[in-house]
Structures are given as structure tokens and as C-alpha cells.
PDB file of N, CA and C in Angstrom:
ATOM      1  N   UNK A   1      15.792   9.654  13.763  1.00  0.00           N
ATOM      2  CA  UNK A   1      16.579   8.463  13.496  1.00  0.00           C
ATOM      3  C   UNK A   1      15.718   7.220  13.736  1.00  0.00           C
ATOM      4  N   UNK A   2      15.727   6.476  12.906  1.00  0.00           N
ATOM      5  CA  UNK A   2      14.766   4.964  12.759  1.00  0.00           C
ATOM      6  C   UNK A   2      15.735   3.768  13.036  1.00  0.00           C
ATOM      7  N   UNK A   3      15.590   3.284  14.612  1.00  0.00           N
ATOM      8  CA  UNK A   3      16.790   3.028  14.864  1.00  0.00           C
ATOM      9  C   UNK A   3      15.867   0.688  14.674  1.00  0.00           C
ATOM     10  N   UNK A   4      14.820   0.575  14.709  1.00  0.00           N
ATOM     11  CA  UNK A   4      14.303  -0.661  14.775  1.00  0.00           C
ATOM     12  C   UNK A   4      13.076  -0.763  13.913  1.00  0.00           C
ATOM     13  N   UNK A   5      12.455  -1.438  12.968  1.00  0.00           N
ATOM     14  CA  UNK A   5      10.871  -1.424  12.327  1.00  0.00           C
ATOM     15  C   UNK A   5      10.626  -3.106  12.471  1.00  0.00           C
ATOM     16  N   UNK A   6       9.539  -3.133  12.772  1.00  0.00           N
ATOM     17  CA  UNK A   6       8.450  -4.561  12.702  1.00  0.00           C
ATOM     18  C   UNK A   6       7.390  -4.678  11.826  1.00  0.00           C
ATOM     19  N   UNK A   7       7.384  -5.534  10.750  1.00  0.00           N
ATOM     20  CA  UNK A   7       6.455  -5.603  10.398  1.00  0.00           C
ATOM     21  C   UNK A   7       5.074  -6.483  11.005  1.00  0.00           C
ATOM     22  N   UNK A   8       3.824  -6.429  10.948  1.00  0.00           N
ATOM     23  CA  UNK A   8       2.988  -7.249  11.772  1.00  0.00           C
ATOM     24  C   UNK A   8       1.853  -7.069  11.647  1.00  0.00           C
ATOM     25  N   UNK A   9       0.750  -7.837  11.121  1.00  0.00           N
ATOM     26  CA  UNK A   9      -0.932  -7.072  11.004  1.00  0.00           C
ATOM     27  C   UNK A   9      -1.386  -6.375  12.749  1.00  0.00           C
ATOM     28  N   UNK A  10      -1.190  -5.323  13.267  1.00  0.00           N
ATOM     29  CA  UNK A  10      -1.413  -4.976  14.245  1.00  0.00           C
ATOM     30  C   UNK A  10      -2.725  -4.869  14.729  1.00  0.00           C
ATOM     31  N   UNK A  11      -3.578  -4.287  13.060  1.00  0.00           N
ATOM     32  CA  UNK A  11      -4.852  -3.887  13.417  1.00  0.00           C
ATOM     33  C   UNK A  11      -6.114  -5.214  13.266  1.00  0.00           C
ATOM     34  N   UNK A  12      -5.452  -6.418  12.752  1.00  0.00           N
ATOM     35  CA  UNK A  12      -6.004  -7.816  12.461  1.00  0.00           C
ATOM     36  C   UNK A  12      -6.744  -7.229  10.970  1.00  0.00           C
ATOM     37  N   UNK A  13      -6.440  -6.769  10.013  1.00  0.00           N
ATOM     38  CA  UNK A  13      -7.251  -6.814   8.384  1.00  0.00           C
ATOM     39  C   UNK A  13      -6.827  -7.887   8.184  1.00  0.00           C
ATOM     40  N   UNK A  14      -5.895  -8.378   8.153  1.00  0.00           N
ATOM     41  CA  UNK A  14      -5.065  -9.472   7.229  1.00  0.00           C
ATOM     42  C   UNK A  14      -3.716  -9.073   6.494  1.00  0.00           C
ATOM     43  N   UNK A  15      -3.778  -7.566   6.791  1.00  0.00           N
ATOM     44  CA  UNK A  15      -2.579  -6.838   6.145  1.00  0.00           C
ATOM     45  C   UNK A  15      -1.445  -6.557   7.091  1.00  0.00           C
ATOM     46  N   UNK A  16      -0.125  -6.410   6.354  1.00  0.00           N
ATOM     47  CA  UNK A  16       0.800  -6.036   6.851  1.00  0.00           C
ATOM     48  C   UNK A  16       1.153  -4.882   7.050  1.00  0.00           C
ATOM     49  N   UNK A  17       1.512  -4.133   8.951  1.00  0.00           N
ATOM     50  CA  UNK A  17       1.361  -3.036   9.047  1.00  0.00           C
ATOM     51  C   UNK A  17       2.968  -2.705   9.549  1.00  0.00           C
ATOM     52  N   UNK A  18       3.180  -1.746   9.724  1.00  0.00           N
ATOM     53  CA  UNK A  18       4.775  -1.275  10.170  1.00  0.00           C
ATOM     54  C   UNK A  18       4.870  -0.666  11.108  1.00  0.00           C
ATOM     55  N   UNK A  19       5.668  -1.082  11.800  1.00  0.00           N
ATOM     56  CA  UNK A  19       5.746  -0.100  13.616  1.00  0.00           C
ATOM     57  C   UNK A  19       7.529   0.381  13.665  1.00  0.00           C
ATOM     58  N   UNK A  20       7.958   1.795  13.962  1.00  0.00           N
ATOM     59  CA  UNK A  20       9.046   1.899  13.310  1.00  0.00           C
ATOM     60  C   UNK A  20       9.218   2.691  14.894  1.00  0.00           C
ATOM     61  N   UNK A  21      10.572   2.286  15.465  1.00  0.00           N
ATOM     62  CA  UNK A  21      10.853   3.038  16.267  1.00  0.00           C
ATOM     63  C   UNK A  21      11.826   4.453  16.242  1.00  0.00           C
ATOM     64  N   UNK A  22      11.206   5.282  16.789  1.00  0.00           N
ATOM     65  CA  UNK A  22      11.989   6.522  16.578  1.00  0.00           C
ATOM     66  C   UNK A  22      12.373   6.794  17.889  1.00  0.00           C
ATOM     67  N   UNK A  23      14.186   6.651  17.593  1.00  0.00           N
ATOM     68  CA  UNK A  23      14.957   7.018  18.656  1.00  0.00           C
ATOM     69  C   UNK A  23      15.105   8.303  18.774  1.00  0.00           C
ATOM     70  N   UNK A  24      15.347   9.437  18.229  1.00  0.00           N
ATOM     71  CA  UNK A  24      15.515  10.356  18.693  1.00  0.00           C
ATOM     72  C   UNK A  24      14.310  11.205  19.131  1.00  0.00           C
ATOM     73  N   UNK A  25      13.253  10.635  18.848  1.00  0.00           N
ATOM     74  CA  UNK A  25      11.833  11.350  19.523  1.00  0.00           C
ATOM     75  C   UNK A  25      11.228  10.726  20.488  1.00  0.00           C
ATOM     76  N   UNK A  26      11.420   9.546  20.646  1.00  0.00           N
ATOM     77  CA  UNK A  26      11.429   8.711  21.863  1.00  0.00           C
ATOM     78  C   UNK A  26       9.858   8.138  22.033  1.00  0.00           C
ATOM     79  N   UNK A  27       9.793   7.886  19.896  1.00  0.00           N
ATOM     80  CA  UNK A  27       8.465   7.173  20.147  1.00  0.00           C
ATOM     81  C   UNK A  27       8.329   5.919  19.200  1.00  0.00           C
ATOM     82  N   UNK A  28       7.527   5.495  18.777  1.00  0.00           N
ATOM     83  CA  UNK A  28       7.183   5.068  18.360  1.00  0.00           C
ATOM     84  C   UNK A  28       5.842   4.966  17.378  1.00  0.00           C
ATOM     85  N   UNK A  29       5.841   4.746  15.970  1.00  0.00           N
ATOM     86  CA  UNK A  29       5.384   5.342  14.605  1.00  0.00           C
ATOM     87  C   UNK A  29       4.361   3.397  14.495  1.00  0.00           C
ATOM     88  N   UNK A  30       2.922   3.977  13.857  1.00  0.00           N
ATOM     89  CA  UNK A  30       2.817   3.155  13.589  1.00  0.00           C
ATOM     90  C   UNK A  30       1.800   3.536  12.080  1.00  0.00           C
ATOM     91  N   UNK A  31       2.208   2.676  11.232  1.00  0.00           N
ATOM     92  CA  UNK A  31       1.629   2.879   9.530  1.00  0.00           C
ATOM     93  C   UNK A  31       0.699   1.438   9.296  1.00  0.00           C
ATOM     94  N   UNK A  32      -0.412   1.737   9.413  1.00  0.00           N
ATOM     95  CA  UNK A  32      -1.242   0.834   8.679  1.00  0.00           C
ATOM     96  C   UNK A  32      -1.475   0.555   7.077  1.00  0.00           C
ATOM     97  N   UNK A  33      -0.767  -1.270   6.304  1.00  0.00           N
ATOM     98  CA  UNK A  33      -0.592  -1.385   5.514  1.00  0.00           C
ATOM     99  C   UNK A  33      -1.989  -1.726   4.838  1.00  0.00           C
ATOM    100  N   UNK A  34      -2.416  -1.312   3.582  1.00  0.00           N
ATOM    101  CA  UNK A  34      -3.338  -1.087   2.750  1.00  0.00           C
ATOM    102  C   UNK A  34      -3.281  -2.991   1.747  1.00  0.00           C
ATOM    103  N   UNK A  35      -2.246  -3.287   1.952  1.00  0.00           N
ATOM    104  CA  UNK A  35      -2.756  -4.869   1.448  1.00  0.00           C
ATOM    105  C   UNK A  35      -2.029  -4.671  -0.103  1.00  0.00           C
ATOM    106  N   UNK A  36      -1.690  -3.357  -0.979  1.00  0.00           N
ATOM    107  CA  UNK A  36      -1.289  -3.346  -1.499  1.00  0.00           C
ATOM    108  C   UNK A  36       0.405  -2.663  -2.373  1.00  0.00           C
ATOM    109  N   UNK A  37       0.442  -3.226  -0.485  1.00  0.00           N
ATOM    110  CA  UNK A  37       2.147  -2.015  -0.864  1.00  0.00           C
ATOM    111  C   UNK A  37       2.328   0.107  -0.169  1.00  0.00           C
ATOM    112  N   UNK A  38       1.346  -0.387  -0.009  1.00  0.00           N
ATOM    113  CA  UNK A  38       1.358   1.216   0.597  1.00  0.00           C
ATOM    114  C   UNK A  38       0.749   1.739   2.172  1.00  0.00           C
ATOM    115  N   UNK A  39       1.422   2.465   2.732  1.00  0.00           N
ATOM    116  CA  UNK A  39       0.803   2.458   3.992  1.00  0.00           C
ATOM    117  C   UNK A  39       0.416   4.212   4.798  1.00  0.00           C
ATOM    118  N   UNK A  40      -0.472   4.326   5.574  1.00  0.00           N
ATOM    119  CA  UNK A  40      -0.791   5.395   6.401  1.00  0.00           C
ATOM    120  C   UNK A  40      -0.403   5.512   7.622  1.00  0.00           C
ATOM    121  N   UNK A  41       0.375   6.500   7.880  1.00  0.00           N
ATOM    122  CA  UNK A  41       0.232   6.685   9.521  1.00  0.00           C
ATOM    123  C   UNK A  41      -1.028   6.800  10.717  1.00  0.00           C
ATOM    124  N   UNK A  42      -0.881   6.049  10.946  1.00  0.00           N
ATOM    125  CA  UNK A  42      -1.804   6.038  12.093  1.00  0.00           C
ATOM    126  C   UNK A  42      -1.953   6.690  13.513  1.00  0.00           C
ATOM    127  N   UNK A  43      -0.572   6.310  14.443  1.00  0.00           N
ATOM    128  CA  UNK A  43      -0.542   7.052  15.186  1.00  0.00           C
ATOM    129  C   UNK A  43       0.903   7.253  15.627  1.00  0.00           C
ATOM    130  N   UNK A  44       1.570   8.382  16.447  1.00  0.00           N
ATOM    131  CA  UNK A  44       2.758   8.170  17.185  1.00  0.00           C
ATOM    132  C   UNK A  44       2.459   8.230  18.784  1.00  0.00           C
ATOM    133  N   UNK A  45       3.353   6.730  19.257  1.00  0.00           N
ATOM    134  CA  UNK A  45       3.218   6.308  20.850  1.00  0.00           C
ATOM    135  C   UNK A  45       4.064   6.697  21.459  1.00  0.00           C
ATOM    136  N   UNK A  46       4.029   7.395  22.540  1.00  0.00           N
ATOM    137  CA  UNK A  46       5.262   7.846  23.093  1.00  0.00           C
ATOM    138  C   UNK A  46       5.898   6.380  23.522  1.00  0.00           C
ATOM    139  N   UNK A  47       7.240   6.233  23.932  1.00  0.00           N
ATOM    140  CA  UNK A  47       7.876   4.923  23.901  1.00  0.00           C
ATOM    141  C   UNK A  47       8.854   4.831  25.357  1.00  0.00           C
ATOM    142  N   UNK A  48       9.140   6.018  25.784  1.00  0.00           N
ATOM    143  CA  UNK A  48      10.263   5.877  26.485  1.00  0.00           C
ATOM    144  C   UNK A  48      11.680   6.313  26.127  1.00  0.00           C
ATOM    145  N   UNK A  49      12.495   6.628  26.645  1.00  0.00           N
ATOM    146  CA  UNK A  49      14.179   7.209  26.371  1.00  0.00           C
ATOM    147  C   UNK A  49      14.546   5.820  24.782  1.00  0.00           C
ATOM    148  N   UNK A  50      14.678   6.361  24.226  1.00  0.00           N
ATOM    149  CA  UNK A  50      15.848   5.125  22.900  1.00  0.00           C
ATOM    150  C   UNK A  50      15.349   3.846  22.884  1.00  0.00           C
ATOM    151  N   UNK A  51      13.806   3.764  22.548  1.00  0.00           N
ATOM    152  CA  UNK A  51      13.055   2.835  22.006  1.00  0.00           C
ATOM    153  C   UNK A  51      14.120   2.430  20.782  1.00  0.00           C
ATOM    154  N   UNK A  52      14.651   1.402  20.965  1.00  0.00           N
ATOM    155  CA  UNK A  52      15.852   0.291  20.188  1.00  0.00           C
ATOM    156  C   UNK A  52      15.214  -0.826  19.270  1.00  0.00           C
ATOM    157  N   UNK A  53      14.723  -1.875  19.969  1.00  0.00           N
ATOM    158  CA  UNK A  53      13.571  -3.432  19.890  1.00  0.00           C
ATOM    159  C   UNK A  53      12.393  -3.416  19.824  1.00  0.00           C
ATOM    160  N   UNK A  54      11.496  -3.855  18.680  1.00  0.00           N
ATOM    161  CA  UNK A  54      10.456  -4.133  18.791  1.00  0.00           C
ATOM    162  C   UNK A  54      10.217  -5.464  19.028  1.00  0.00           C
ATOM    163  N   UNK A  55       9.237  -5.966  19.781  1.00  0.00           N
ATOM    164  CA  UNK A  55       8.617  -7.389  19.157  1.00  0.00           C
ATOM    165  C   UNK A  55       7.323  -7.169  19.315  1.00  0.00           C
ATOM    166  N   UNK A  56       6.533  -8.020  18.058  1.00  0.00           N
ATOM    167  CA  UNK A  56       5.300  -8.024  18.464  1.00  0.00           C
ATOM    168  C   UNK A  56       4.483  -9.468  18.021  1.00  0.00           C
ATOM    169  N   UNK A  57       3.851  -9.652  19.270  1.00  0.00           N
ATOM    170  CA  UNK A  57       3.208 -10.930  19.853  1.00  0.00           C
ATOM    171  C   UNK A  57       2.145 -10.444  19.991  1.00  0.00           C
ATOM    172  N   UNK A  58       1.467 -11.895  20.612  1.00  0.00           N
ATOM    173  CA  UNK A  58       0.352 -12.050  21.304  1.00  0.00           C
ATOM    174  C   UNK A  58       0.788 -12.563  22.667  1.00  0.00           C
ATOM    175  N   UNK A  59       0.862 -11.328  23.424  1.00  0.00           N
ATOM    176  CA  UNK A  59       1.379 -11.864  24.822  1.00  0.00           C
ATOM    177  C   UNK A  59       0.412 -12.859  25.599  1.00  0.00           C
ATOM    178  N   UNK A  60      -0.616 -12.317  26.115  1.00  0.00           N
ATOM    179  CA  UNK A  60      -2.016 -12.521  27.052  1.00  0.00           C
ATOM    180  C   UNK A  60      -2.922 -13.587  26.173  1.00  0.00           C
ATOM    181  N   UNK A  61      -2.329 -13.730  24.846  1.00  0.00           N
ATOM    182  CA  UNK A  61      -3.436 -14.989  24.435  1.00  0.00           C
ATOM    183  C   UNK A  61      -4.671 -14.710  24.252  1.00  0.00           C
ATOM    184  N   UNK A  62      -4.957 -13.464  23.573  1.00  0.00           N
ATOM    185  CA  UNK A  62      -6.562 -12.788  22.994  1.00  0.00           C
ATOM    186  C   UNK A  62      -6.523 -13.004  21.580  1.00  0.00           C
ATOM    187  N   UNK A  63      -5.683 -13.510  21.405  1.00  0.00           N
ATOM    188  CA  UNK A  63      -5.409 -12.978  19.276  1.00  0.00           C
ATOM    189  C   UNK A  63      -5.183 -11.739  18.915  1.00  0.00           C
ATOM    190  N   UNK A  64      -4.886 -10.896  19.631  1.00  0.00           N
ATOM    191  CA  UNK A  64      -4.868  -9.493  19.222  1.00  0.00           C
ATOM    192  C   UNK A  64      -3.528  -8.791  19.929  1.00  0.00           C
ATOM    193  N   UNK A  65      -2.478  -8.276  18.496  1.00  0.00           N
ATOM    194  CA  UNK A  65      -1.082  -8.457  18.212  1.00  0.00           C
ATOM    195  C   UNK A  65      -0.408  -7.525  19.452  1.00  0.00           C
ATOM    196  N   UNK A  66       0.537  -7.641  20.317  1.00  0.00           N
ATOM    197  CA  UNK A  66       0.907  -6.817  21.328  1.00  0.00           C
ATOM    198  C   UNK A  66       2.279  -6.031  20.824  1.00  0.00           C
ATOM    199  N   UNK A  67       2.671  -5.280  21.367  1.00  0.00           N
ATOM    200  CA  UNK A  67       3.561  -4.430  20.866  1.00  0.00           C
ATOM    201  C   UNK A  67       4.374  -4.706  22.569  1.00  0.00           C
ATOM    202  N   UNK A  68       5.824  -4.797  22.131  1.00  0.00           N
ATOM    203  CA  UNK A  68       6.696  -4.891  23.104  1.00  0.00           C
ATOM    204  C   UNK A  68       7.841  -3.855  23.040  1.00  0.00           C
ATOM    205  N   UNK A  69       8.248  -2.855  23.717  1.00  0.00           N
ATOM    206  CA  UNK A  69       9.397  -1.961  22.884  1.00  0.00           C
ATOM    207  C   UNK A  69      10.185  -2.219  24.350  1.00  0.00           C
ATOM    208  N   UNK A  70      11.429  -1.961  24.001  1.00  0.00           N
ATOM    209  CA  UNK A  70      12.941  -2.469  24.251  1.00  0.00           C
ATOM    210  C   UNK A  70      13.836  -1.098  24.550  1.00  0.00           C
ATOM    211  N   UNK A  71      14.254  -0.816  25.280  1.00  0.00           N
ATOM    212  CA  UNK A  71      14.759   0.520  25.508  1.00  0.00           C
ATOM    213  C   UNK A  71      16.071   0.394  25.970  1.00  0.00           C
ATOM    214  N   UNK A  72      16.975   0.828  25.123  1.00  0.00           N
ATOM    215  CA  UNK A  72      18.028   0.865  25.305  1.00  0.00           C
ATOM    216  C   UNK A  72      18.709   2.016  26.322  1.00  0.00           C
ATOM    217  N   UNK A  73      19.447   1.256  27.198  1.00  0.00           N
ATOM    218  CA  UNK A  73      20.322   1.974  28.063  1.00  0.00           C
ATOM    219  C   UNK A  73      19.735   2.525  29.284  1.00  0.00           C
ATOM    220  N   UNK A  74      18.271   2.302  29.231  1.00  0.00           N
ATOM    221  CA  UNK A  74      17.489   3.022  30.610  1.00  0.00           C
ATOM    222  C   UNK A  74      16.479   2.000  31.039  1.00  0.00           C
TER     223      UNK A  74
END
């Protein structure tokens, strides 16, 4: 179940990549976008119980995109 997705250049190309949370596996999916509409999986992060929220920033102020996940109910 794909319960939240973010889009966001994660890996800094310039492209738009997708981070999709999966609630019932309790991770988190991330697909690096190709610039032209199409994308690869890259990796799955484990996340915690019902990864819900993504946001993704630049927390720490490096330029380099942070991933925040949101966990519902725990």
C-alpha cells in the first residue's frame, strides 16, 4: 500500500526523482527520475512502523536534499 510519494531531485542531476512510502512494508522506495518521464528504482529504506509523510529538505544547510519520514501512530 502507497500510502504518501514526494517528488524531489534527491540525487542533485537536475532531475526529478520519487520517494514513495510503503506502508505496509514499512519502507520506503526510492526511483531515480531519468529527466525524461521515466524512472528506476534505486533503493528500498527501511522506514519504521506506517511511514505516512514525506518531506524533503535541506535540513543541515549542505545543498544536498534530506529525506524526513513521518510515522504514523508510533
Amino acid at each position: 500500500m502507497v500510502d504518501a510519494a514526494k517528488m524531489a531531485d534527491v540525487n542533485q542531476d537536475g532531475h526529478q526523482d520519487l520517494v514513495v512510502a510503503n506502508l505496509a512494508d514499512n519502507n520506503i522506495i526510492v526511483f531515480i527520475g531519468d529527466g525524461l518521464g521515466g524512472f528506476t528504482k534505486l533503493e528500498t529504506i527501511p522506514a519504521g512502523e506506517n511511514p505516512t509523510n514525506i518531506l524533503a529538505v535541506d535540513i543541515n544547510a549542505d545543498d544536498i536534499t534530506d529525506l524526513v519520514i513521518a510515522n504514523h501512530e508510533t
